[in-house]
Protein backbone atom coordinates (compact mmCIF):
# COMPACT_ATOMS: atom_id res chain seq x y z
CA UNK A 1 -3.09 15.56 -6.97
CA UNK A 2 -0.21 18.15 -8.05
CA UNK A 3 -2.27 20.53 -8.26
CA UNK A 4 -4.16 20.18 -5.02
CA UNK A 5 -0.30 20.11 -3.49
CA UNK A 6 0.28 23.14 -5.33
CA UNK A 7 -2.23 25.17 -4.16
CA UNK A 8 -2.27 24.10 -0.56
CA UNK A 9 1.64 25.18 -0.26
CA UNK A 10 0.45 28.66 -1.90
CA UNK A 11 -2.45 29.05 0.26
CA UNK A 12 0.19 27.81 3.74
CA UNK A 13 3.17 30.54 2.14
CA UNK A 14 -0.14 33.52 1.95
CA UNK A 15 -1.20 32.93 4.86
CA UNK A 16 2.14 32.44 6.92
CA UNK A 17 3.10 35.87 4.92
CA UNK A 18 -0.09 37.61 6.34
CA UNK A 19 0.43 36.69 9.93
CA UNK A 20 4.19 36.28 9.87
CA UNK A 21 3.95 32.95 11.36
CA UNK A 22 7.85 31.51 12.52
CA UNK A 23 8.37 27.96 11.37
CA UNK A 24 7.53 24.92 12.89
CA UNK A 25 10.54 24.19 15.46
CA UNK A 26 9.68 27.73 17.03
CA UNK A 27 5.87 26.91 16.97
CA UNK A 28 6.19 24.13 19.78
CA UNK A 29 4.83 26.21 22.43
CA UNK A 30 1.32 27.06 20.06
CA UNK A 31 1.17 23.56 20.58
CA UNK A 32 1.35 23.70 24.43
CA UNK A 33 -1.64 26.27 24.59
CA UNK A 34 -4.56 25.04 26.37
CA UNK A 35 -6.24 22.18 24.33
CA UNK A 36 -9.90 21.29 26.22
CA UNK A 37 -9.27 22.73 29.26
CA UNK A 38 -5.70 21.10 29.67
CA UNK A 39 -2.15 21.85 28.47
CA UNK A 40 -0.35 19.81 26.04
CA UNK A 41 3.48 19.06 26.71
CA UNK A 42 5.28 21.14 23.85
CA UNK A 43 6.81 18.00 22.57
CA UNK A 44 2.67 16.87 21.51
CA UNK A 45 0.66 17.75 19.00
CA UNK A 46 -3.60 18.09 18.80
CA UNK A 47 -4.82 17.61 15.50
CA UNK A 48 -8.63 18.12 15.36
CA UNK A 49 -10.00 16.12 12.98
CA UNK A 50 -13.85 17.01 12.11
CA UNK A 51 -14.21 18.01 15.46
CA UNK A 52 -12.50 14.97 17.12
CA UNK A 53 -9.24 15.42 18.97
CA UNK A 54 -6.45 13.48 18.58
CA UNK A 55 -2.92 13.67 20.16
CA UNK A 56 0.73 12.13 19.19
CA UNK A 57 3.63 13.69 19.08
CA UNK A 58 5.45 15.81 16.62
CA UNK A 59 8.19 13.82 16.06
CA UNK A 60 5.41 10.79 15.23
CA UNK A 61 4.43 12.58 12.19
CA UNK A 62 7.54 14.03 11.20
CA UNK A 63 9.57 10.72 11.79
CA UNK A 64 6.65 8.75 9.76
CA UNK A 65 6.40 8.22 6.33
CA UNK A 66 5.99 11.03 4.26
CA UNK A 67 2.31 12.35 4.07
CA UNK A 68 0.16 15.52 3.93
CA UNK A 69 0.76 15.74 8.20
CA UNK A 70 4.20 16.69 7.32
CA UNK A 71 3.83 19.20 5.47
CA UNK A 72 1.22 20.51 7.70
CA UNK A 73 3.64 20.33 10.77
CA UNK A 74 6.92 20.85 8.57
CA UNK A 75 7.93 24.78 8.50
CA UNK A 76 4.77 26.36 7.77
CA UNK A 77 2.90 25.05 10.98
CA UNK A 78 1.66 28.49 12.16
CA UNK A 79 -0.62 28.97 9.08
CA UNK A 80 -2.09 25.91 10.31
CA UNK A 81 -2.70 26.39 13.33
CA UNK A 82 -5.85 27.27 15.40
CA UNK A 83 -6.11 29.81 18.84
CA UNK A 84 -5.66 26.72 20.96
CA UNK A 85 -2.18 25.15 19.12
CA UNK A 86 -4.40 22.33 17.43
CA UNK A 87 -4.64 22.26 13.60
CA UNK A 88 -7.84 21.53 12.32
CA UNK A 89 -7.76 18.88 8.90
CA UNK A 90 -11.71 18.97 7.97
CA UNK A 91 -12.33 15.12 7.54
CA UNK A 92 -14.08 12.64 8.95
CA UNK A 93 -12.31 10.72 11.91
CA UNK A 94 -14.00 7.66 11.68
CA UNK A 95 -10.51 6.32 10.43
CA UNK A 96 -7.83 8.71 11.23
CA UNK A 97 -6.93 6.09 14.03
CA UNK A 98 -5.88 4.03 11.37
CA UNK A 99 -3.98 6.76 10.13
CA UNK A 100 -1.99 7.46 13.10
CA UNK A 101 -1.17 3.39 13.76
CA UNK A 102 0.14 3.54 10.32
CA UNK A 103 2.10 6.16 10.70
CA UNK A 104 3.72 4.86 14.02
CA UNK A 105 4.16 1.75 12.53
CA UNK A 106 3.45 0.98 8.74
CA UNK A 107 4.86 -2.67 8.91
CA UNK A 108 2.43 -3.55 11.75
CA UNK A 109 -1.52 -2.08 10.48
CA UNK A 110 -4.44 -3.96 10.99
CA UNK A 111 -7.32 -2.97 7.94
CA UNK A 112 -10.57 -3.71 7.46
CA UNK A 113 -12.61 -6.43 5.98
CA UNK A 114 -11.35 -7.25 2.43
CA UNK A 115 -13.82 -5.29 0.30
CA UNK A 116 -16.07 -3.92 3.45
CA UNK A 117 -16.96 0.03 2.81
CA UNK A 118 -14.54 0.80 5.58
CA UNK A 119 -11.60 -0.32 3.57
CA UNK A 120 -12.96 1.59 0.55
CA UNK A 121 -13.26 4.70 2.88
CA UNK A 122 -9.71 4.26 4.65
CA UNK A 123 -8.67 3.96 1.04
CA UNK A 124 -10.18 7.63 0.41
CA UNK A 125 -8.59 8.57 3.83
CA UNK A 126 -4.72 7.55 2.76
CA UNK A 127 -5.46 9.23 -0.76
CA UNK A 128 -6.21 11.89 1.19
CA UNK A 129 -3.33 11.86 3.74
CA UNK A 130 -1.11 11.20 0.91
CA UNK A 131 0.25 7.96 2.38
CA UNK A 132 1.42 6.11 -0.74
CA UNK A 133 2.28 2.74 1.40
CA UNK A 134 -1.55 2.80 2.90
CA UNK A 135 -2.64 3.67 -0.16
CA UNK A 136 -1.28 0.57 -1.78
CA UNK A 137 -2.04 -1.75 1.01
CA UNK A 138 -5.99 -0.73 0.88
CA UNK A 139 -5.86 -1.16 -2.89
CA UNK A 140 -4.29 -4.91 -2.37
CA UNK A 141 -6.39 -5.63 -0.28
CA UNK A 142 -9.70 -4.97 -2.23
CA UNK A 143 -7.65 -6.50 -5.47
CA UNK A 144 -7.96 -9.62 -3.54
């Protein structure tokens, strides 16, 4: 998982280098462009996820506890993100609901069925998202 890390932070420092993105806390207004025909306040953020939009706010994910979404939205937002100010994570969204109500709120998270395939996938999804409290609830959950 280093690894991965590693080379995601070189890929986000090439590609902020090749468009000279600024950093995140001057990138607020790419995320008041037009998002599906309306404008998002600058104090939102869209992340498209596998084609599904969802919206919170920045300080949401940056306030949350620490996971890939930060580092996405910490300085090197710009490399991130697409024409319309959204930032496009190539996943499935089927859970990334669950992802967001953790985030908001890791003390209060509803999961799925004890050993159901959605808990196994939500699992995949906070392994993913690099949310090491998720990550450990899903896995005490099917240990039980």
């Amino acid at each position: 998982m280093a690894s991965k890390m590693q080379a995601m932070k070189k890929e986000m420092e090439s590609a902020s280098q090749q468009h000279k993105t600024p950093p995140a806390e001057n990138m607020q207004t790419a995320a008041a462009d037009t998002v599906v025909g309306t404008r998002v306040p600058p104090n939102r953020i869209c992340i498209d996820v596998g084609g599904t939009k969802f919206t919170t706010k920045l300080s949401t994910i940056m306030n949350g506890p620490p996971s890939f979404l930060q580092q996405i939205f910490g300085a090197k937002y710009g490399a991130w993100a697409e024409a319309d100010g959204s930032v496009f994570v190539d996943r499935a969204p089927k859970h990334f609901n669950i992802i967001l109500d953790y985030i908001r709120d890791p003390d209060d998270i509803l999961l799925p069925d004890s050993g159901s395939r959605d808990l196994k996938e939500l699992l995949r999804e906070a392994r993913y998202y690099q949310l090491q409290g998720l990550l450990e609830l899903c896995q005490k959950e099917l240990d039980a």
